[in-house]
C-alpha atoms as a PDB file:
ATOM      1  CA  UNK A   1      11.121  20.052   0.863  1.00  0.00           C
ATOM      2  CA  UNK A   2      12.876  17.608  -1.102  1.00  0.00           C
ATOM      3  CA  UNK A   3      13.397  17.414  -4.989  1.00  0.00           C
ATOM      4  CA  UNK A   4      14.252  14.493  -7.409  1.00  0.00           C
ATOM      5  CA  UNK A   5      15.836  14.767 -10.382  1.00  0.00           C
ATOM      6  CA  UNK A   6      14.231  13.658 -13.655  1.00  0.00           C
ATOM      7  CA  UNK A   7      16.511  11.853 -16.104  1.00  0.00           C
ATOM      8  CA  UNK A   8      16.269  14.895 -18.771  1.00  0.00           C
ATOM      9  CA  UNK A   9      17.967  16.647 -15.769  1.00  0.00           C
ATOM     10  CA  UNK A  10      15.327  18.572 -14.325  1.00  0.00           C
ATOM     11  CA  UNK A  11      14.052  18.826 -10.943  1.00  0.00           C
ATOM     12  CA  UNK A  12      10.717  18.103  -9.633  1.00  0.00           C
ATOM     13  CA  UNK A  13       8.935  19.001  -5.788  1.00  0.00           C
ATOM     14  CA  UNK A  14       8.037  15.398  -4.332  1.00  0.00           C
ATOM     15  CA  UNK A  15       5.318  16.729  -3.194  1.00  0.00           C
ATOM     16  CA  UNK A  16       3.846  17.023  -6.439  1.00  0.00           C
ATOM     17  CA  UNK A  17       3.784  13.596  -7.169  1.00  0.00           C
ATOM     18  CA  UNK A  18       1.030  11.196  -6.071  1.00  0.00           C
ATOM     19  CA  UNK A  19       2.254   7.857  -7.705  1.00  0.00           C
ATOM     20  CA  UNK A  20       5.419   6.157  -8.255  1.00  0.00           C
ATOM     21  CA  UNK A  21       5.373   3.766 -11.195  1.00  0.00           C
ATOM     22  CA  UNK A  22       8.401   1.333 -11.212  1.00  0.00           C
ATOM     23  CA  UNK A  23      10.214   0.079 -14.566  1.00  0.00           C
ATOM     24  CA  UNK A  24      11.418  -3.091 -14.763  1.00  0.00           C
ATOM     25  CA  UNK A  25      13.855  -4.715 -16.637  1.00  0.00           C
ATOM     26  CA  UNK A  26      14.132  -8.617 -18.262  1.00  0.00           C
ATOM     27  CA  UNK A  27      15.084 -10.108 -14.797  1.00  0.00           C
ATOM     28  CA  UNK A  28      11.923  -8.340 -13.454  1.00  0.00           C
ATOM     29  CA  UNK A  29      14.459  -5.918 -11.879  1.00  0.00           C
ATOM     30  CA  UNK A  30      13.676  -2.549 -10.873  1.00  0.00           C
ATOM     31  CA  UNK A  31      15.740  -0.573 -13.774  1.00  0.00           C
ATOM     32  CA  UNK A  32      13.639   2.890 -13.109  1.00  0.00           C
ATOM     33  CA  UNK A  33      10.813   4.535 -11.750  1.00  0.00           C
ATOM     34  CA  UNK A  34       7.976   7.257 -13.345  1.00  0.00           C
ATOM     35  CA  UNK A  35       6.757   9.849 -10.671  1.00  0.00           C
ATOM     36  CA  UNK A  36       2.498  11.017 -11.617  1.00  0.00           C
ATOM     37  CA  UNK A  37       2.601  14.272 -10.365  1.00  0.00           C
ATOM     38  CA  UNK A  38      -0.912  15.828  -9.401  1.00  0.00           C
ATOM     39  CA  UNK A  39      -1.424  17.658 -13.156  1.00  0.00           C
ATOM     40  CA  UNK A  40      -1.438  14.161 -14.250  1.00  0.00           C
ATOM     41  CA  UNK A  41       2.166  14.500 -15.969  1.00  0.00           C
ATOM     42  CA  UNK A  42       4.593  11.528 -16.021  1.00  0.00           C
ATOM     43  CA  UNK A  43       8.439  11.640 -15.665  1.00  0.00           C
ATOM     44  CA  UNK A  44      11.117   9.488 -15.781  1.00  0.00           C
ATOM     45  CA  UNK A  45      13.067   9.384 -12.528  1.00  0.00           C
ATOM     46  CA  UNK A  46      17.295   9.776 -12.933  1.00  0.00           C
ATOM     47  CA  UNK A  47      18.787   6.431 -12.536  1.00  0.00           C
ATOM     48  CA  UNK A  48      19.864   7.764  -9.381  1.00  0.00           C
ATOM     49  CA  UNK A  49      16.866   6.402  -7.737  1.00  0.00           C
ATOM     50  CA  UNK A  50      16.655   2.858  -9.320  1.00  0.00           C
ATOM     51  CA  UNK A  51      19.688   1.924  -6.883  1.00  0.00           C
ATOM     52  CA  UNK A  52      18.223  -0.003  -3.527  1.00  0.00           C
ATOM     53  CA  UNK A  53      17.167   2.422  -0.481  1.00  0.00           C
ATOM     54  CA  UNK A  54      17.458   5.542  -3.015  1.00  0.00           C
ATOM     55  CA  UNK A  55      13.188   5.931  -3.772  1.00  0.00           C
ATOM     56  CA  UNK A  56      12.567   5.507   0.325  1.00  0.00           C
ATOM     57  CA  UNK A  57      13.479   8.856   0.648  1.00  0.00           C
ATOM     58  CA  UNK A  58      11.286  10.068  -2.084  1.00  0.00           C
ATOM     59  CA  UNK A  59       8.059   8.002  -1.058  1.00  0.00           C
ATOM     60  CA  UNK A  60       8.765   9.151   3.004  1.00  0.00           C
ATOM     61  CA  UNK A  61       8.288  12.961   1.615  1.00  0.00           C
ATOM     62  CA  UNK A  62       5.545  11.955  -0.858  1.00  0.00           C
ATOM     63  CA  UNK A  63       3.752  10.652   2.350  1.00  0.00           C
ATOM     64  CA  UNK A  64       4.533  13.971   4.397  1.00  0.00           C
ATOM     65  CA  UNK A  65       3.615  16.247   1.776  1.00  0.00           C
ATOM     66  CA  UNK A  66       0.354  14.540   0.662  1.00  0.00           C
ATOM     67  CA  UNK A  67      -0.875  13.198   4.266  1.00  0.00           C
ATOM     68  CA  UNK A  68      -1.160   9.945   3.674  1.00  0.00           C
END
């Protein structure tokens, strides 16, 4: 079981989310994501996971946890 942490500092199952939405800055950058969890709410992701290899780790247990 793996959580993420939001960017208000809360914590979130990854397998609760179904979509990863990524934010991108004027470069067309990836500056953020926003995780869709299954009740159809939308969080910001910490900044944590904007850095390069970080979100791998949360789509590999999104994949696990939701079978596809």
């Amino acid at each position: 079981m793996l959580y993420v942490r939001t960017a208000s500092g809360s914590f979130l199952n990854a397998a609760n989310i179904v979509q990863l939405s990524p934010q991108r800055g004027g470069d067309d950058e990836i500056t953020g994501w926003v995780a869709i969890c299954r009740d159809g709410n939308a969080f910001t992701l910490a900044a944590y996971y904007a850095t390069p290899g970080q979100i791998e780790k949360v789509r590999a247990n999104m994949t696990a946890a939701n079978g596809t």
